[in-house]
N, C-alpha and C. Protein backbone atom coordinates (compact mmCIF):
# COMPACT_ATOMS: atom_id res chain seq x y z
N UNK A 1 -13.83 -6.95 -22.89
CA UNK A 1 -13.82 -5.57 -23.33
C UNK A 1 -12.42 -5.25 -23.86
N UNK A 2 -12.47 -4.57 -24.72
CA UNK A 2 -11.66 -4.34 -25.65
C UNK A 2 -10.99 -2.70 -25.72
N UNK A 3 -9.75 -2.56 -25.43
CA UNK A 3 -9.59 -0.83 -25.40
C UNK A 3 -8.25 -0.13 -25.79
N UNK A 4 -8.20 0.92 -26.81
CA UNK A 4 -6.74 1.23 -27.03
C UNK A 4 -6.10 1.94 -25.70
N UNK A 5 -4.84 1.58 -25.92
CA UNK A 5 -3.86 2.75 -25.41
C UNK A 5 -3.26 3.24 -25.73
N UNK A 6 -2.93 4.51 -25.77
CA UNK A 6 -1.94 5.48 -26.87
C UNK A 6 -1.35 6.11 -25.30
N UNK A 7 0.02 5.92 -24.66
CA UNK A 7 0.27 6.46 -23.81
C UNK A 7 1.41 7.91 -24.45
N UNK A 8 1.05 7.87 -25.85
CA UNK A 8 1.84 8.99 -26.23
C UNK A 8 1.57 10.13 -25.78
N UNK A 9 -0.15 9.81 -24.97
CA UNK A 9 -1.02 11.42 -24.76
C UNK A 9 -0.74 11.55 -23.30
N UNK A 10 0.65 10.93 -22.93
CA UNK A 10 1.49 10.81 -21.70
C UNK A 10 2.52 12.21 -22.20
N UNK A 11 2.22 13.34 -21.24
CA UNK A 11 3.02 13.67 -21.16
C UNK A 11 4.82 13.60 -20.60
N UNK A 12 5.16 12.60 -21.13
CA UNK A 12 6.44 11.93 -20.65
C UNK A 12 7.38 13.25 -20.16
N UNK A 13 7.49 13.92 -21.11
CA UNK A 13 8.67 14.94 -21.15
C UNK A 13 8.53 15.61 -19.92
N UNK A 14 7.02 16.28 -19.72
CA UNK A 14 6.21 17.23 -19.17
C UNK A 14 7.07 16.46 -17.40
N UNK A 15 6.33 15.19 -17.24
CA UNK A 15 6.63 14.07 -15.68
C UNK A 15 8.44 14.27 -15.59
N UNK A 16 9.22 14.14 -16.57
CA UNK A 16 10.45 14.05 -16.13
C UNK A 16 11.05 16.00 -15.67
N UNK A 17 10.15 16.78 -16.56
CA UNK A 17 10.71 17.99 -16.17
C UNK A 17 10.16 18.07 -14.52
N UNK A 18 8.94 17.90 -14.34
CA UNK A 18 8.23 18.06 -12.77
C UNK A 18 9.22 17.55 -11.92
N UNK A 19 9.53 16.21 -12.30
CA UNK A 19 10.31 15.46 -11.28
C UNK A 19 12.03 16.40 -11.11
N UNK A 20 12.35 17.33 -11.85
CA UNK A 20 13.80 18.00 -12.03
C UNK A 20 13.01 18.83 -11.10
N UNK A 21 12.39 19.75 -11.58
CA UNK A 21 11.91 21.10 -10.85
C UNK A 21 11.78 20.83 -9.31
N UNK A 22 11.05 19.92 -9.01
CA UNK A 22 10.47 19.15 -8.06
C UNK A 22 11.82 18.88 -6.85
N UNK A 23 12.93 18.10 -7.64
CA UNK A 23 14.13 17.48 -6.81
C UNK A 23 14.74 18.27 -6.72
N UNK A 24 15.13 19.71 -7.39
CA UNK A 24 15.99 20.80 -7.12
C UNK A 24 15.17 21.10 -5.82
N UNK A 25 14.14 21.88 -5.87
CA UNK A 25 13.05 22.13 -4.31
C UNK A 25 13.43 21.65 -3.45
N UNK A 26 13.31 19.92 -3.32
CA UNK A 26 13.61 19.40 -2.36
C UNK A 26 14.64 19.43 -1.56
N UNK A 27 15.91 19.40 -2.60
CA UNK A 27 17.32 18.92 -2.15
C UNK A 27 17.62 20.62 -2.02
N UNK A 28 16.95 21.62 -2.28
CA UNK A 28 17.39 23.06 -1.72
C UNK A 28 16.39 23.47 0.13
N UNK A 29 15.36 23.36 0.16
CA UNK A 29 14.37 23.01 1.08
C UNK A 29 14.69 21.93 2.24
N UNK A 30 15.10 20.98 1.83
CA UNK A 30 15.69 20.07 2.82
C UNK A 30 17.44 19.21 2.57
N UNK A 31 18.07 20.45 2.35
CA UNK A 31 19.20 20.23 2.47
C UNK A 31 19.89 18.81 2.79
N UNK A 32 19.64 18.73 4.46
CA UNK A 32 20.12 17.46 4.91
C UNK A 32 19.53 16.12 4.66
N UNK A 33 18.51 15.79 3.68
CA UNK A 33 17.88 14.56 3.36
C UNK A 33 19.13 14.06 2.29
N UNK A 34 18.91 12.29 2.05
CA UNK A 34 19.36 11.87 1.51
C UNK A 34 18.49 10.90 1.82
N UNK A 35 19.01 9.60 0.66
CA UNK A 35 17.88 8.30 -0.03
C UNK A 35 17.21 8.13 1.37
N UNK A 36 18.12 7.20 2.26
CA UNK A 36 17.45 6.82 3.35
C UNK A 36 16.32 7.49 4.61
N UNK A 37 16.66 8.78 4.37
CA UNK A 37 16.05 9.95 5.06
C UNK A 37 14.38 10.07 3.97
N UNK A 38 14.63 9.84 2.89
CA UNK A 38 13.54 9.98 1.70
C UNK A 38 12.65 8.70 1.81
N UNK A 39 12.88 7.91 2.20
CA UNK A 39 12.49 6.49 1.56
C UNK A 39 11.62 6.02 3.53
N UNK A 40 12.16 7.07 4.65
CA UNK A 40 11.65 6.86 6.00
C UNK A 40 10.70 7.33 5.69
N UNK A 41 10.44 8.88 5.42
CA UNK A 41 9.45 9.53 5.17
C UNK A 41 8.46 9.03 3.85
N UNK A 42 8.78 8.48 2.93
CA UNK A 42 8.17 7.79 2.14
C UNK A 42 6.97 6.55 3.08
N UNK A 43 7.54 5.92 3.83
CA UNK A 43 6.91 4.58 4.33
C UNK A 43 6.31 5.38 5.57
N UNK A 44 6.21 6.35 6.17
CA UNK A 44 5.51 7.17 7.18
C UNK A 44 4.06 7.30 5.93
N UNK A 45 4.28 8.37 4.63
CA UNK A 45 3.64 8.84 4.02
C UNK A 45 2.43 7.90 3.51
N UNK A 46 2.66 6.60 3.20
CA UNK A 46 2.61 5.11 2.97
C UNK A 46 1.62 4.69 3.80
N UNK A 47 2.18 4.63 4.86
CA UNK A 47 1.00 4.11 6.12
C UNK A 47 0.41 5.23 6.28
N UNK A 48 -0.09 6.24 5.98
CA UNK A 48 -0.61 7.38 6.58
C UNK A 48 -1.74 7.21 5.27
N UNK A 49 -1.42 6.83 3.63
CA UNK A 49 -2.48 6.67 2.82
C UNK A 49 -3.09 4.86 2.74
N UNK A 50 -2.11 4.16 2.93
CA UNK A 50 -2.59 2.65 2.84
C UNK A 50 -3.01 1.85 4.19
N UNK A 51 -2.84 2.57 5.30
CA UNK A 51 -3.27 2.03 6.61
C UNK A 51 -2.09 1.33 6.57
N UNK A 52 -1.96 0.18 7.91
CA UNK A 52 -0.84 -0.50 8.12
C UNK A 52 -1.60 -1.72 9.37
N UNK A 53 -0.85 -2.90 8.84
CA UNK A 53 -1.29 -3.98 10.00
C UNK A 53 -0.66 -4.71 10.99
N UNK A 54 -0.18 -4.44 11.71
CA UNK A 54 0.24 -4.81 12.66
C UNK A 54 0.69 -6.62 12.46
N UNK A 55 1.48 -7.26 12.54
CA UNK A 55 1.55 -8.75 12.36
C UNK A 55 1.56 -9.33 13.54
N UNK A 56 1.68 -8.92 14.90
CA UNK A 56 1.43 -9.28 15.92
C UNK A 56 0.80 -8.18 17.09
N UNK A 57 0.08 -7.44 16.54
CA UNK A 57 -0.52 -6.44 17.86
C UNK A 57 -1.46 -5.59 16.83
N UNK A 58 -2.93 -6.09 16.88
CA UNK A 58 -3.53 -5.22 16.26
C UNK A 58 -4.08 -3.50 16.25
N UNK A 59 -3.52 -3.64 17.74
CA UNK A 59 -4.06 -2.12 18.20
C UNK A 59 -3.09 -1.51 17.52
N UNK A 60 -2.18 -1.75 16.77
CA UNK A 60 -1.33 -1.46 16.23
C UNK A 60 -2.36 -0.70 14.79
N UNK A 61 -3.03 -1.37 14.45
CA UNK A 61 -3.57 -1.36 12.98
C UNK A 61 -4.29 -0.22 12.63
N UNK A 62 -3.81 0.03 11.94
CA UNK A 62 -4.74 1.67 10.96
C UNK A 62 -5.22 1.72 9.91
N UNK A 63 -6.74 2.33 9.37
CA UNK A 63 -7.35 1.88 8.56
C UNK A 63 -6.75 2.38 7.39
N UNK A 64 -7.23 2.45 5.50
CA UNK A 64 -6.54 3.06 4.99
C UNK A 64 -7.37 4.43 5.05
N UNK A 65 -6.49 5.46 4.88
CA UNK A 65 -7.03 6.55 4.25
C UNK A 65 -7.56 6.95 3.17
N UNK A 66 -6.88 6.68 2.14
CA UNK A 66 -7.19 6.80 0.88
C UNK A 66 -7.47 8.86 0.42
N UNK A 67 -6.59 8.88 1.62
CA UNK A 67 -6.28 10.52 1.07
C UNK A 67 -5.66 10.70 0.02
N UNK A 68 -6.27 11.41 -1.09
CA UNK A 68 -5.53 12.07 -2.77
C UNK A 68 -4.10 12.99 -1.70
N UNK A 69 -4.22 13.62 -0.97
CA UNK A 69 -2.88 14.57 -0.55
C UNK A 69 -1.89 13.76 -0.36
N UNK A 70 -2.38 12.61 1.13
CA UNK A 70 -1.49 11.25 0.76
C UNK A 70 -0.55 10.89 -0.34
N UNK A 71 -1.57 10.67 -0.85
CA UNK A 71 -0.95 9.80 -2.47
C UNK A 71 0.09 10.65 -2.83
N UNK A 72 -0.37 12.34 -2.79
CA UNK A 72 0.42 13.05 -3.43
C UNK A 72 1.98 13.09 -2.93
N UNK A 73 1.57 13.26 -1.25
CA UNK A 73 3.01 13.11 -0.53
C UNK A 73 3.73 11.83 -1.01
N UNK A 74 3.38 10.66 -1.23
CA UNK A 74 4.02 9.60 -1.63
C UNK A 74 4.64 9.68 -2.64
N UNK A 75 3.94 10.45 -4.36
CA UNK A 75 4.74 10.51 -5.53
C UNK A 75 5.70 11.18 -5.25
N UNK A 76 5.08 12.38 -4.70
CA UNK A 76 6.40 13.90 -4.63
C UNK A 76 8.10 12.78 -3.85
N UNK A 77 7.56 12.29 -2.69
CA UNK A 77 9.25 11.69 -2.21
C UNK A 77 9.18 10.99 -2.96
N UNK A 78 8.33 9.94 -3.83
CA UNK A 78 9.54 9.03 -4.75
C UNK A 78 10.32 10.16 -5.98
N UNK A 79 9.28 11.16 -6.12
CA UNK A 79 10.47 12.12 -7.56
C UNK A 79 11.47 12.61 -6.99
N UNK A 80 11.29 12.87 -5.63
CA UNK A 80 12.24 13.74 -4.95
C UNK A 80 13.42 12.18 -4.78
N UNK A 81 13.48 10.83 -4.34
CA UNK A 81 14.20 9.95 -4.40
C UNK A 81 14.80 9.74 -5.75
N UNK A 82 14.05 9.68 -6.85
CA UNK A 82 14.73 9.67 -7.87
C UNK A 82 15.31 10.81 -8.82
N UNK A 83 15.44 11.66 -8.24
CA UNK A 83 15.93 12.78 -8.49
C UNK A 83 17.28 12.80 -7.85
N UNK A 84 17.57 12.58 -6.70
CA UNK A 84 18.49 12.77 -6.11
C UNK A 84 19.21 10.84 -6.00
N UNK A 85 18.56 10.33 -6.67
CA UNK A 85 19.60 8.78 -6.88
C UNK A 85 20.14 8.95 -8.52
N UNK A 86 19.21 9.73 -9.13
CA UNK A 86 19.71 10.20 -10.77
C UNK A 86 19.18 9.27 -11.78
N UNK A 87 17.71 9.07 -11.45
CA UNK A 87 17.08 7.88 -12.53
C UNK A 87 15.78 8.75 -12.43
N UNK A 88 15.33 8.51 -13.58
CA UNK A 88 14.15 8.97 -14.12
C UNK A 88 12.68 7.89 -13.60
N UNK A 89 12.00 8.38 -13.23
CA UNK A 89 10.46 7.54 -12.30
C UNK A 89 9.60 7.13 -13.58
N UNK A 90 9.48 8.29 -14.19
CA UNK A 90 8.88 7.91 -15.11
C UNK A 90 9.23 6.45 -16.09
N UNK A 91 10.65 6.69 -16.57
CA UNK A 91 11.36 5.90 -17.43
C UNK A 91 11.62 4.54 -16.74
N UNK A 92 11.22 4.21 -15.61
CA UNK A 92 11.43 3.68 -14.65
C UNK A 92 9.87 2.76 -14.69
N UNK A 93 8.92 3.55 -14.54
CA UNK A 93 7.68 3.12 -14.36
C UNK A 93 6.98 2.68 -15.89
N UNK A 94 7.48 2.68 -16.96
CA UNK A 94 7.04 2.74 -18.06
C UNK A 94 7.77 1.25 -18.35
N UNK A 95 9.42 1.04 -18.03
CA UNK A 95 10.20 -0.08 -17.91
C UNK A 95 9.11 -1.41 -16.73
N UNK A 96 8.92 -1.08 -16.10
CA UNK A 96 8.35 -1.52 -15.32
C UNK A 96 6.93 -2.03 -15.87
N UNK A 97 6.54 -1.16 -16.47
CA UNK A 97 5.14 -1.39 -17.01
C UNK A 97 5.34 -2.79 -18.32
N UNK A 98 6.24 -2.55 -18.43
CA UNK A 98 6.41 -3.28 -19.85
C UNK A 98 6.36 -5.07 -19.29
N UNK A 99 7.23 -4.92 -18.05
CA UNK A 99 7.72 -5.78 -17.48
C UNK A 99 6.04 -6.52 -17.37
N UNK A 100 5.04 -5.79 -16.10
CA UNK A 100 3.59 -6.19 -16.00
C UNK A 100 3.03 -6.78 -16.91
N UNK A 101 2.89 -5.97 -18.16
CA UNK A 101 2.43 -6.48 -19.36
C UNK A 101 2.35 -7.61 -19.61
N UNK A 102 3.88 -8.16 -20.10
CA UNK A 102 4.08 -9.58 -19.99
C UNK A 102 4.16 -10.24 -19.16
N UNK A 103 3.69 -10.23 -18.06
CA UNK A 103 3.18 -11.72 -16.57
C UNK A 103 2.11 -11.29 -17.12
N UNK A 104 1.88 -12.86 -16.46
CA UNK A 104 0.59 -13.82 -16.22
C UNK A 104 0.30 -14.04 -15.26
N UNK A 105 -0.93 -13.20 -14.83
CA UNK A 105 -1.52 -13.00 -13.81
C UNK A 105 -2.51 -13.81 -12.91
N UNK A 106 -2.19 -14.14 -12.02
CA UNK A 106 -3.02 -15.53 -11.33
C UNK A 106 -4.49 -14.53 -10.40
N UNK A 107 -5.61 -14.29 -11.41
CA UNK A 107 -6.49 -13.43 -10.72
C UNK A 107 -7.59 -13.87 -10.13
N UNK A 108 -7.76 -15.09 -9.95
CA UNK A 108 -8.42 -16.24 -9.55
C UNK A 108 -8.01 -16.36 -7.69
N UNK A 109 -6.60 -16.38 -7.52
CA UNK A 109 -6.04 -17.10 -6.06
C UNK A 109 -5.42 -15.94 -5.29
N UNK A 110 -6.78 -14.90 -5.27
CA UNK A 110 -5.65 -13.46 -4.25
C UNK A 110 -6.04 -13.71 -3.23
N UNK A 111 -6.90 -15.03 -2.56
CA UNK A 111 -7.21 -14.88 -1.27
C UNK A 111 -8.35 -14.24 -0.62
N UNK A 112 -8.73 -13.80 -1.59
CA UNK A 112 -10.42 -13.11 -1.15
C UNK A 112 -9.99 -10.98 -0.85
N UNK A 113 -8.24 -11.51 -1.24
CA UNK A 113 -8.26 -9.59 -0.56
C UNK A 113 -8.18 -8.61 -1.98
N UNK A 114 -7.92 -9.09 -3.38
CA UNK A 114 -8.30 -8.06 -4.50
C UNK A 114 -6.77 -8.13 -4.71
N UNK A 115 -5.98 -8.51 -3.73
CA UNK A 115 -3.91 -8.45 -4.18
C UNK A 115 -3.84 -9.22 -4.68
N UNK A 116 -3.37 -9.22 -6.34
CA UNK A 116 -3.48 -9.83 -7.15
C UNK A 116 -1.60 -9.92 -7.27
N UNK A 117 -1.23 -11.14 -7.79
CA UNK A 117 0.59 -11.22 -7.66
C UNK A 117 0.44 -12.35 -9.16
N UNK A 118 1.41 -11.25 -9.95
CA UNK A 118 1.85 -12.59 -11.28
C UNK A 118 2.37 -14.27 -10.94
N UNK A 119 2.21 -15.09 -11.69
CA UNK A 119 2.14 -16.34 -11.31
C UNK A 119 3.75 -16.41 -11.90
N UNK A 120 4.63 -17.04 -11.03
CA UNK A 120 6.11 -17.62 -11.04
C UNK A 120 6.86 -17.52 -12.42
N UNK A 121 6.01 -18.15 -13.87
CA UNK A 121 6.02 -17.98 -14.51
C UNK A 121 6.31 -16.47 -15.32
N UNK A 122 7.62 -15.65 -15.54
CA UNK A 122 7.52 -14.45 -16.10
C UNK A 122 8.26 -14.62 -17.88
N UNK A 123 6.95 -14.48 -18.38
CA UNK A 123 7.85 -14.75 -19.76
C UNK A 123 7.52 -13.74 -20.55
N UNK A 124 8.89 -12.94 -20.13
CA UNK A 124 9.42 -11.88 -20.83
C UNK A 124 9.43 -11.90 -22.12
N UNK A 125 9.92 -13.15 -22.97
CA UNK A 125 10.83 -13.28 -23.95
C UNK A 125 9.76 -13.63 -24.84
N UNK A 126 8.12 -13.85 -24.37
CA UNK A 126 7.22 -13.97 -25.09
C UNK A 126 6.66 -13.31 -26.20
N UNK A 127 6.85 -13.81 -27.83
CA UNK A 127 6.69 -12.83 -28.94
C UNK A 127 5.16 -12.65 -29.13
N UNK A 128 4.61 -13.39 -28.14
CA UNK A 128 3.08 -12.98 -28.11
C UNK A 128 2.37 -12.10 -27.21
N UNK A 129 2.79 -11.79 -26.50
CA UNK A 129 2.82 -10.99 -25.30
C UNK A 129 3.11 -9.22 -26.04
N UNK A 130 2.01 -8.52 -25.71
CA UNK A 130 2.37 -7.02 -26.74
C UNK A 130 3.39 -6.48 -25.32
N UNK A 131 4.72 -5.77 -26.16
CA UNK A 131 5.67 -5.13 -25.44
C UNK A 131 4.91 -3.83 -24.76
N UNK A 132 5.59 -2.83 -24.42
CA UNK A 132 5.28 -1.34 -23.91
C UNK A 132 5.17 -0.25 -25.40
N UNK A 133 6.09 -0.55 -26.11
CA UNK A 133 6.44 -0.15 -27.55
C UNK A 133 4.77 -0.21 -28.32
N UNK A 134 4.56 -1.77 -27.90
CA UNK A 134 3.00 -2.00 -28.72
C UNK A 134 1.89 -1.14 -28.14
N UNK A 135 2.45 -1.01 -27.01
CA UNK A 135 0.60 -0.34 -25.97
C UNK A 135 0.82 1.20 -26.27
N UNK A 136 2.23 1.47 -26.31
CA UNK A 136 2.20 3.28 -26.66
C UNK A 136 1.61 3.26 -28.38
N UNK A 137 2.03 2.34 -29.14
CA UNK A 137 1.21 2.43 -30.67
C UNK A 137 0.22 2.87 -31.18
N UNK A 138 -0.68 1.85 -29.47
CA UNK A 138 -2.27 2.02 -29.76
C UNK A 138 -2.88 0.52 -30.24
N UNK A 139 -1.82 -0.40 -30.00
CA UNK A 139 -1.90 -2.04 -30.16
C UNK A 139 -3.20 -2.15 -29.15
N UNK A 140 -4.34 -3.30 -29.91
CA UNK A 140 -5.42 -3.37 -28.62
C UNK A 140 -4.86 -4.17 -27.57
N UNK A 141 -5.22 -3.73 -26.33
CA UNK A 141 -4.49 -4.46 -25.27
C UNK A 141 -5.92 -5.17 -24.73
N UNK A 142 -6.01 -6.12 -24.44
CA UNK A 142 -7.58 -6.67 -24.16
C UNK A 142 -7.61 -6.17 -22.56
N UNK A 143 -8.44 -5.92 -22.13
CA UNK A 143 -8.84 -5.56 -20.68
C UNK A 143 -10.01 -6.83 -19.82
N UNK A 144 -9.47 -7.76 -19.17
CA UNK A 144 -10.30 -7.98 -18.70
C UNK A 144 -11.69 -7.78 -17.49
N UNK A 145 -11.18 -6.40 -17.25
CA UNK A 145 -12.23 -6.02 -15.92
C UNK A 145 -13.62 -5.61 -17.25
């Protein structure tokens, strides 16, 4: 299957103003936080939407939630983290994306659990490989699901 992407109909501008508005709130609201204080409550927020497994004590283990509020608490502290480290999430996640793009994805050997991890191999430098530049164009990106 075959499908464009135009992430131009990304409100980019719109995500970096939220994330300003957003980190002023925070850092006025909770004064005394900083990264490490952000990033505790982040991995509380974390296990509270993705469950958590215990590696040696299962009573330990919690299922996931898959609460949307969850999720929400999770974006809000990473804008609120990158707000107050002074990098943009968005610009960040889009860099990042570009990065995905080009791995090669081993979707065959996740082990039976759906965690899928790029294969060792990252070739960036690949002129065949469509950049982030190409997928905001509207370049077809092939989809295999």
């Amino acid at each position: 299957m075959t499908k464009f992407v135009d992430l131009f109909d990304v409100p980019i501008f719109g995500l970096k103003a939220f994330q300003d508005a957003w980190g002023e709130w925070a850092d006025k609201t909770f004064p005394k936080s900083d990264l490490d204080s952000i990033c505790s409550h982040f991995r509380e927020e974390a296990y509270e939407f993705a469950g958590f497994k215990h590696s040696e004590d299962p009573t330990w283990d919690t299922p996931p939630s898959h609460d949307p509020e969850e999720a929400a608490d999770c974006l809000l502290l990473l804008l609120h983290h990158a707000h107050k480290a002074g990098y943009s999430l968005i610009e960040e996640a889009m860099k990042k994306a570009e990065i995905n793009i080009k791995r090669d994805w081993d979707v065959d050997d996740d082990g039976g659990h759906g965690h899928f991890k790029h294969k060792k191999k990252d070739p960036l430098h690949d002129a065949d490989d469509p950049t982030m530049m190409d997928v905001m164009a509207g370049v077809k990106v092939d989809d295999e699901t």
